[in-house]
Protein backbone atom coordinates (compact mmCIF):
# COMPACT_ATOMS: atom_id res chain seq x y z
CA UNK A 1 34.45 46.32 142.03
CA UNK A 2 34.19 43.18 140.74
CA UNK A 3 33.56 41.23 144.23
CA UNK A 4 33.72 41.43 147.86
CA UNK A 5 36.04 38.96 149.73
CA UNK A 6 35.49 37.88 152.55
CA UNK A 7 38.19 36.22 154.92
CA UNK A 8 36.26 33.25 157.29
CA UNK A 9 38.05 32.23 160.48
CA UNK A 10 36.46 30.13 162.88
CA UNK A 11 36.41 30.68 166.29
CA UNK A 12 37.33 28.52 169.42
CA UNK A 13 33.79 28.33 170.71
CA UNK A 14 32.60 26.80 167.08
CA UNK A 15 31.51 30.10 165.74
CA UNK A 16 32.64 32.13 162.68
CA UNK A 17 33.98 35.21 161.76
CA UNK A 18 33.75 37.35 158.39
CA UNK A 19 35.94 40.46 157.56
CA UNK A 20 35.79 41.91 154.41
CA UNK A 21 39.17 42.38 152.63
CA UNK A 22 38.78 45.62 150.73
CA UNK A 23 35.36 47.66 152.64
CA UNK A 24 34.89 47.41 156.44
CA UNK A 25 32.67 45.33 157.15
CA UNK A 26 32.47 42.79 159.94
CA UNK A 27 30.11 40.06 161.29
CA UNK A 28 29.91 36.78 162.82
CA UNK A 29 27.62 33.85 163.26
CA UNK A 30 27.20 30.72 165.50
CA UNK A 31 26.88 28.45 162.03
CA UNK A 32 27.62 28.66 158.43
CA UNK A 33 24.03 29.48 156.96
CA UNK A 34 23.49 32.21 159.67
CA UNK A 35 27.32 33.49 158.79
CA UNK A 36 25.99 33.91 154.91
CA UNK A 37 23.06 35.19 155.95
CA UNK A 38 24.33 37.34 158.23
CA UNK A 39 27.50 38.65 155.40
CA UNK A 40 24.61 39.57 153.24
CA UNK A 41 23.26 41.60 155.50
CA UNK A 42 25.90 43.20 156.42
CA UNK A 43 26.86 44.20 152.71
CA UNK A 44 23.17 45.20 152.13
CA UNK A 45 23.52 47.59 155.43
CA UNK A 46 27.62 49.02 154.01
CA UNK A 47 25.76 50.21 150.97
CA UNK A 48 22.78 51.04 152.18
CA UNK A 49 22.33 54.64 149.95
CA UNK A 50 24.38 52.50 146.74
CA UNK A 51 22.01 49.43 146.40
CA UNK A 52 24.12 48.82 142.67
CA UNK A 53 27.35 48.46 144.61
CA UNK A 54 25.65 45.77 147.02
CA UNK A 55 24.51 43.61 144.42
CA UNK A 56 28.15 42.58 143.59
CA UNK A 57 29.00 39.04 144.34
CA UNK A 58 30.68 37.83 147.10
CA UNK A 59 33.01 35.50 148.45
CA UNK A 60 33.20 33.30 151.48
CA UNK A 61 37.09 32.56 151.67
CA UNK A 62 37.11 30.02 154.57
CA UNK A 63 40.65 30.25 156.57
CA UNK A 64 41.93 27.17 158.73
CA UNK A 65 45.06 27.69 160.80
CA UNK A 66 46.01 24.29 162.35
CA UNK A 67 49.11 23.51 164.54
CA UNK A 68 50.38 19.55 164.02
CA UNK A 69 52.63 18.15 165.96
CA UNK A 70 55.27 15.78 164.29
């Protein structure tokens, strides 16, 4: 494993969401610093008995979805 990904949405209420793309973790934040903090320990917690395997990088992949209207 070379990296974890992790897909960013933010929510309605101004929040944010993390999944991971390839393990299953899951967390969410009110703001950005909390959300990294918060991804970090989430991965620490996944691989709690294979401390190598949570010292992999990771990365934040922030996801807009925006509707225009012409």
């Amino acid at each position: 494993m070379n990296e974890l990904v992790f897909e960013i949405t933010q929510e309605g209420d101004g929040g944010f969401c993390a999944e991971c793309l390839t393990e299953s973790i899951i967390t969410q934040a009110d703001t950005w610093d909390e959300l990294r903090r918060h991804v970090r320990e989430a991965v620490q917690g996944y691989f709690f008995d294979q401390p190598e395997r949570a010292q992999v990088p990771i990365r934040l992949h922030l996801v807009r979805d925006e509707v225009l209207v012409a």
